[in-house]
Protein backbone atom coordinates (compact mmCIF):
# COMPACT_ATOMS: atom_id res chain seq x y z
CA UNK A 1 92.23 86.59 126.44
CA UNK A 2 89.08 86.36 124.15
CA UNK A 3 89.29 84.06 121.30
CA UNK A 4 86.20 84.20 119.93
CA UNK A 5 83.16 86.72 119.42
CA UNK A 6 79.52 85.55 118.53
CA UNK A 7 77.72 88.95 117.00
CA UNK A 8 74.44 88.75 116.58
CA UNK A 9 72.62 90.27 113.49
CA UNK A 10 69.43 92.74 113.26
CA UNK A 11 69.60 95.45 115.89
CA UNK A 12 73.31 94.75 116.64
CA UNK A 13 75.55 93.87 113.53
CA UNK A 14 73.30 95.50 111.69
CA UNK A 15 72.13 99.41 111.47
CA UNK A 16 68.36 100.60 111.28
CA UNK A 17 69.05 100.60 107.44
CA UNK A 18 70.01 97.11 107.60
CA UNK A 19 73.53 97.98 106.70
CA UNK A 20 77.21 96.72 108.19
CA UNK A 21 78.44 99.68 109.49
CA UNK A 22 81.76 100.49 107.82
CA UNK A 23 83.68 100.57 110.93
CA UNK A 24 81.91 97.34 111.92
CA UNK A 25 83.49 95.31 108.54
CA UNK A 26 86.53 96.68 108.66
CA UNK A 27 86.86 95.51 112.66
CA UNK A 28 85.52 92.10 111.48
CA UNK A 29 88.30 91.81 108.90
CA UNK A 30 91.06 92.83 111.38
CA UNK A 31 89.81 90.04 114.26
CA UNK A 32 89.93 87.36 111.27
CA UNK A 33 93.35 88.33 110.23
CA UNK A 34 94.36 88.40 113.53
CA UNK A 35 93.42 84.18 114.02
CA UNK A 36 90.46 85.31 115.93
CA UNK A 37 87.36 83.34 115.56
CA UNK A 38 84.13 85.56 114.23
CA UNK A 39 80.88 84.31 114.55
CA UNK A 40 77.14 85.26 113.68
CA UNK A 41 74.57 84.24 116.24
CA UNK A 42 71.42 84.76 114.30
CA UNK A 43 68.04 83.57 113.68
CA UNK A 44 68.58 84.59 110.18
CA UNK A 45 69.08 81.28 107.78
CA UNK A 46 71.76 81.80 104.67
CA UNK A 47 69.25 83.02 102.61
CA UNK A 48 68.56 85.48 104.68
CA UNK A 49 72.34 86.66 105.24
CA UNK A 50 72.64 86.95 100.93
CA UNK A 51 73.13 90.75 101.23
CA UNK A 52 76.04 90.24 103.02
CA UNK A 53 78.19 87.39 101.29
CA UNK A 54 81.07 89.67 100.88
CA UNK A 55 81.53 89.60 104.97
CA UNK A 56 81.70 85.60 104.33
CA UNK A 57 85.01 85.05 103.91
CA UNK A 58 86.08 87.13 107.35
CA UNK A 59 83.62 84.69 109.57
CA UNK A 60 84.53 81.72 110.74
CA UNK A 61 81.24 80.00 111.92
CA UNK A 62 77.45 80.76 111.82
CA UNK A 63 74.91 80.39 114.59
CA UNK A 64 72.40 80.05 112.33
CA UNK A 65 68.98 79.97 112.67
CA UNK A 66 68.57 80.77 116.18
CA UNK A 67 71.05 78.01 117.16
CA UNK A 68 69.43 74.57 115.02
CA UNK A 69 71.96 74.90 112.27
CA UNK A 70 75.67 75.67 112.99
CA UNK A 71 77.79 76.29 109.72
CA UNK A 72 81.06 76.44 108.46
CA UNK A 73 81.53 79.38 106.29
CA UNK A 74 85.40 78.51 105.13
CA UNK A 75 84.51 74.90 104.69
CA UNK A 76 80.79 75.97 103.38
CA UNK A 77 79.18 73.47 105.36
CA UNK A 78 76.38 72.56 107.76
CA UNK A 79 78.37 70.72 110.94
CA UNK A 80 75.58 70.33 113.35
CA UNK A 81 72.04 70.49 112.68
CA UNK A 82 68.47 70.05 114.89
CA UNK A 83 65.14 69.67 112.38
CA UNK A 84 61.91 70.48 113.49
CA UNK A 85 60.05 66.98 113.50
CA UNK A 86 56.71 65.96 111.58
CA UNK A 87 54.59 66.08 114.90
CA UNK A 88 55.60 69.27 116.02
CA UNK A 89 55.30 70.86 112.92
CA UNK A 90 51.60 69.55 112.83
CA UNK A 91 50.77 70.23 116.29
CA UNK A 92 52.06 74.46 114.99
CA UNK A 93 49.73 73.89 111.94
CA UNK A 94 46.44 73.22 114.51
CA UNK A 95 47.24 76.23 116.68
CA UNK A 96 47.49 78.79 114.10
CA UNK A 97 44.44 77.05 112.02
CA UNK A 98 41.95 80.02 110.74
CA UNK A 99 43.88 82.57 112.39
CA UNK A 100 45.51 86.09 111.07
CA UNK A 101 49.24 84.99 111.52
CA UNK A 102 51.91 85.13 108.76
CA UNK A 103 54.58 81.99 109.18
CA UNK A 104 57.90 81.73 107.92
CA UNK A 105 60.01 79.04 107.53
CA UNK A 106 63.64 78.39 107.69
CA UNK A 107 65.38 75.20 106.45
CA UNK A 108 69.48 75.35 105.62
CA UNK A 109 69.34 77.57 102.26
CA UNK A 110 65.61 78.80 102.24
CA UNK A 111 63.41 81.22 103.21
CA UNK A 112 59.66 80.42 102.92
CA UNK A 113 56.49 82.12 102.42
CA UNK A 114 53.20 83.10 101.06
CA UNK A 115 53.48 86.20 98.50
CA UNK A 116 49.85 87.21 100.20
CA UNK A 117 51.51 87.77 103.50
CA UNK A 118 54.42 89.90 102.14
CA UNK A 119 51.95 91.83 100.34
CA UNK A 120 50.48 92.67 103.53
CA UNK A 121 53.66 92.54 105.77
CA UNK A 122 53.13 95.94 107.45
CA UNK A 123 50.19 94.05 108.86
CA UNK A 124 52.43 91.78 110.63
CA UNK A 125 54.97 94.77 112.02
CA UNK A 126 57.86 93.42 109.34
CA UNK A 127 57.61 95.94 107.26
CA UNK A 128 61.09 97.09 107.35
CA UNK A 129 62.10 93.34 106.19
CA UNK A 130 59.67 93.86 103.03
CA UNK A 131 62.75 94.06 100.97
CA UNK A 132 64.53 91.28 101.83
CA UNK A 133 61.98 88.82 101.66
CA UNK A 134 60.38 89.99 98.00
CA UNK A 135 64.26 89.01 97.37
CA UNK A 136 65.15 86.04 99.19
CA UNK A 137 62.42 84.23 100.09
CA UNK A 138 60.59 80.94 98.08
CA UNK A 139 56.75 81.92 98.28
CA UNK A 140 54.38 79.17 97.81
CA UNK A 141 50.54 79.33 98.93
CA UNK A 142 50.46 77.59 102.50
CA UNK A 143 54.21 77.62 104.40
CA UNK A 144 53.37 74.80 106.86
CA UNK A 145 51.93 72.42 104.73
CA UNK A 146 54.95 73.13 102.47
CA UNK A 147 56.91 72.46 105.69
CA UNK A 148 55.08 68.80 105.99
CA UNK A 149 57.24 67.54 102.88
CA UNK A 150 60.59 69.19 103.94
CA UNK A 151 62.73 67.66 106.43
CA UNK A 152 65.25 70.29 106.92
CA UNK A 153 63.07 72.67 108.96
CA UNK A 154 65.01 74.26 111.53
CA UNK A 155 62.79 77.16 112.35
CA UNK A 156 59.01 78.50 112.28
CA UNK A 157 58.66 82.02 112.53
CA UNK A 158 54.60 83.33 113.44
CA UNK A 159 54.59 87.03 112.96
CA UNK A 160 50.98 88.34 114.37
CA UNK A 161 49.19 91.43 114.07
CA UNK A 162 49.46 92.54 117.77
CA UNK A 163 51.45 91.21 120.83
CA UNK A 164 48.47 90.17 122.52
CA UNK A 165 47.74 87.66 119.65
CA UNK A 166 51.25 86.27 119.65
CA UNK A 167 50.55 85.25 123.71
CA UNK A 168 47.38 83.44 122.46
CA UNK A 169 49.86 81.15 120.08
CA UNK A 170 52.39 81.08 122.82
CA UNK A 171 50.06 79.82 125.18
CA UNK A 172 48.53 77.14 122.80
CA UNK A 173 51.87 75.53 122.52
CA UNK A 174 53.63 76.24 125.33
CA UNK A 175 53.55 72.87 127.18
CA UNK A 176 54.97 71.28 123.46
CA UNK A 177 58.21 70.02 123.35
CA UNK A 178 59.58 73.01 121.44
CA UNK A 179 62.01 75.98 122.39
CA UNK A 180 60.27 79.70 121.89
CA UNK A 181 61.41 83.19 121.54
CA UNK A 182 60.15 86.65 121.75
CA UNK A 183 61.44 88.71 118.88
CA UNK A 184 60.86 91.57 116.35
CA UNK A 185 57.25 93.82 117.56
CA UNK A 186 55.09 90.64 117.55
CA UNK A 187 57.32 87.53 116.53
CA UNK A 188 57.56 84.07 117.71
CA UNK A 189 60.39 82.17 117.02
CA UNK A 190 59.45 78.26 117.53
CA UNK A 191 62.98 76.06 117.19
CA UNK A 192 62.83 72.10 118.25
CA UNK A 193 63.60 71.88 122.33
CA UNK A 194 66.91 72.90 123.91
CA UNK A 195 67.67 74.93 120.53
CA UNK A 196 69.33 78.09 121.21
CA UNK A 197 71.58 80.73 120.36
CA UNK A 198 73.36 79.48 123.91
CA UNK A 199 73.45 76.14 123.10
CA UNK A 200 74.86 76.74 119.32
CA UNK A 201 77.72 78.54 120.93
CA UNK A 202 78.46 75.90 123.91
CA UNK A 203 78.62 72.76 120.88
CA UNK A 204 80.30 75.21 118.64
CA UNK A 205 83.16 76.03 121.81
CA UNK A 206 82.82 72.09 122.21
CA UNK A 207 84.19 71.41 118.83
CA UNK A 208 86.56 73.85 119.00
CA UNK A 209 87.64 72.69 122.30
CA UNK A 210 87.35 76.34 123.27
CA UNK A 211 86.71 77.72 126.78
CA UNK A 212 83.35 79.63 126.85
CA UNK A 213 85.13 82.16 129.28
CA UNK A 214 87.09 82.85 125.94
CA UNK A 215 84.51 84.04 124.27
CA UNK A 216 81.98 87.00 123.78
CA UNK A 217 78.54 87.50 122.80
CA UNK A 218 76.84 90.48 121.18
CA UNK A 219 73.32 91.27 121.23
CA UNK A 220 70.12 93.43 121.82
CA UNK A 221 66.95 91.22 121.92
CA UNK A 222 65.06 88.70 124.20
CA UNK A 223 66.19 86.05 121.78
CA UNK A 224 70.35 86.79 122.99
CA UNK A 225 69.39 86.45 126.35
CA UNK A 226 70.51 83.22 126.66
CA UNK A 227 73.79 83.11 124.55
CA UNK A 228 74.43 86.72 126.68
CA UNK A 229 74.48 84.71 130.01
CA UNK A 230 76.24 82.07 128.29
CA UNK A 231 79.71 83.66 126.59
CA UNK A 232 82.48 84.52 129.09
CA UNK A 233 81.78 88.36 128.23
CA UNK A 234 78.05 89.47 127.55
CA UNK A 235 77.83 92.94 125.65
CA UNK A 236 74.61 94.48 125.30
CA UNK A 237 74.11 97.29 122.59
CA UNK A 238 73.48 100.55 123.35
CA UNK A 239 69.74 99.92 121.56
CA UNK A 240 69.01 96.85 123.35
CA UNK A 241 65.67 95.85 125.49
CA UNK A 242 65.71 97.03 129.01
CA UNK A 243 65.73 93.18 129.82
CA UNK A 244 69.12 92.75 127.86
CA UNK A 245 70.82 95.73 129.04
CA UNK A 246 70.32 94.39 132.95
CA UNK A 247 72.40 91.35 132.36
CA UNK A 248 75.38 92.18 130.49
CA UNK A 249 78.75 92.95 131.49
CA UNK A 250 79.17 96.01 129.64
CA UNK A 251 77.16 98.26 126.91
CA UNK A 252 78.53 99.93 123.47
CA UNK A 253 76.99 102.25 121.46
CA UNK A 254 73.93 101.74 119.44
CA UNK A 255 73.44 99.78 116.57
CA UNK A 256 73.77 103.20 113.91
CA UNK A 257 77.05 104.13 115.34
CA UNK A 258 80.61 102.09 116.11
CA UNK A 259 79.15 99.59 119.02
CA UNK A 260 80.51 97.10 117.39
CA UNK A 261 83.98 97.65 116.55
CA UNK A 262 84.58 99.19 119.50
CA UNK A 263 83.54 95.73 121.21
CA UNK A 264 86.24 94.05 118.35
CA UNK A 265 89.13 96.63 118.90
CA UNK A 266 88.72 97.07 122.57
CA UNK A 267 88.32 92.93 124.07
CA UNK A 268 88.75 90.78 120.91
CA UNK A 269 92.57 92.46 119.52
């Protein structure tokens, strides 16, 4: 019997609109009242997850941040936490020096970045996140030297203007001790080493003292691959990447329809 279900956010929990699906919240809301454990596995930080505070008190936990931060929502607290450190922020700084790339950064309660970028964001293929960020985010004039003087960092985001650009970061930094994800059109997620969705959930389970064949990941992207092979039952959205699809146990529907509570009503009640 499953215990616990990790759902991951954009493309999954969330519609094309950016919405929770009616059907979704109101499946959410039954699993919590039923002593089931809900979860978000996201690379979203809280900031980021504002326009949805009044699904806070049906979740349990948070994967937050791509795995680096792990957070109570009853208790509202951080309970495990990774920081990027001062060298590898530096060594980020030097490969993206002079070049067209818009970071973002992540720390526990803020979004960060530079008002220029968002002014431009359709540039960086994030246009549909335009919104949000005007919204949530803290903008100051360079994000990673800003980052320099934090040390909460969990999470650099490099959106680029083309996929063959984001390689050419990816293969500047690849032999750093960092972890790195593929995600959104031309996205990459840089978390410190080991960090990942997968390994959120397995010291998550750990503190639980919860079986990870009890549980159940959600998810569409290259960045769930890992939590997907991890969770006792992988479930890949109808709209996921060819890549995610081939590994999971079973798909739902899409992402716009009832993928989601189907998942809840069907193998989590």
């Amino acid at each position: 019997m499953y215990q616990l279900i990790a759902l991951d956010m954009d493309g999954t929990l969330l519609d094309d609109q950016k919405q929770i699906l009616p059907s979704s919240a109101e499946a959410i809301k039954k699993a919590y009242n039923a002593g089931k454990i809900v979860c978000l596995s996201t690379g979203r930080g809280l900031a980021e997850l504002a326009d949805y505070q009044e699904l806070f008190p049906y979740l349990s936990y948070g994967i937050l941040i791509s795995g680096a931060c792990l957070y109570d929502f009853v208790n509202q607290q951080v309970i495990h936490e990774m920081p990027l450190k001062e060298k590898e922020i530096k060594a980020i700084i030097d490969a993206v020096n002079n070049r067209d790339i818009m970071p973002q950064l992540l720390t526990k309660e803020r979004s960060i970045a530079s008002a220029s970028h968002i002014r431009h964001i359709e540039d960086y293929h994030m246009a549909v996140y335009r919104n949000m960020y005007e919204r949530v985010c803290d903008f100051v004039d360079e994000p990673l030297q800003e980052a320099l003087t934090l040390s909460d960092v969990y999470k650099i985001n490099l959106y680029h203007t083309n996929t063959q650009e984001r390689e050419e970061t990816y293969q500047r930094l690849k032999d750093l001790p960092l972890s790195f994800a593929y995600a959104e059109e031309t996205s990459l997620e840089i978390s410190p080493l080991h960090v990942t969705k997968a390994l959120g959930l397995k010291t998550l389970c750990e503190r639980l003292i919860l079986p990870l064949s009890q549980t159940i990941a959600v998810g569409d992207a290259p960045n769930d691959l890992e939590v997907l092979k991890t969770a006792g039952l992988s479930v890949a959205m109808g709209n996921s990447r060819p890549d995610v699809l081939e590994i999971c146990d079973l798909v739902t529907d899409d992402n716009n329809h009832d993928g989601i509570a189907h998942v809840i009503e069907t193998y989590l009640l």
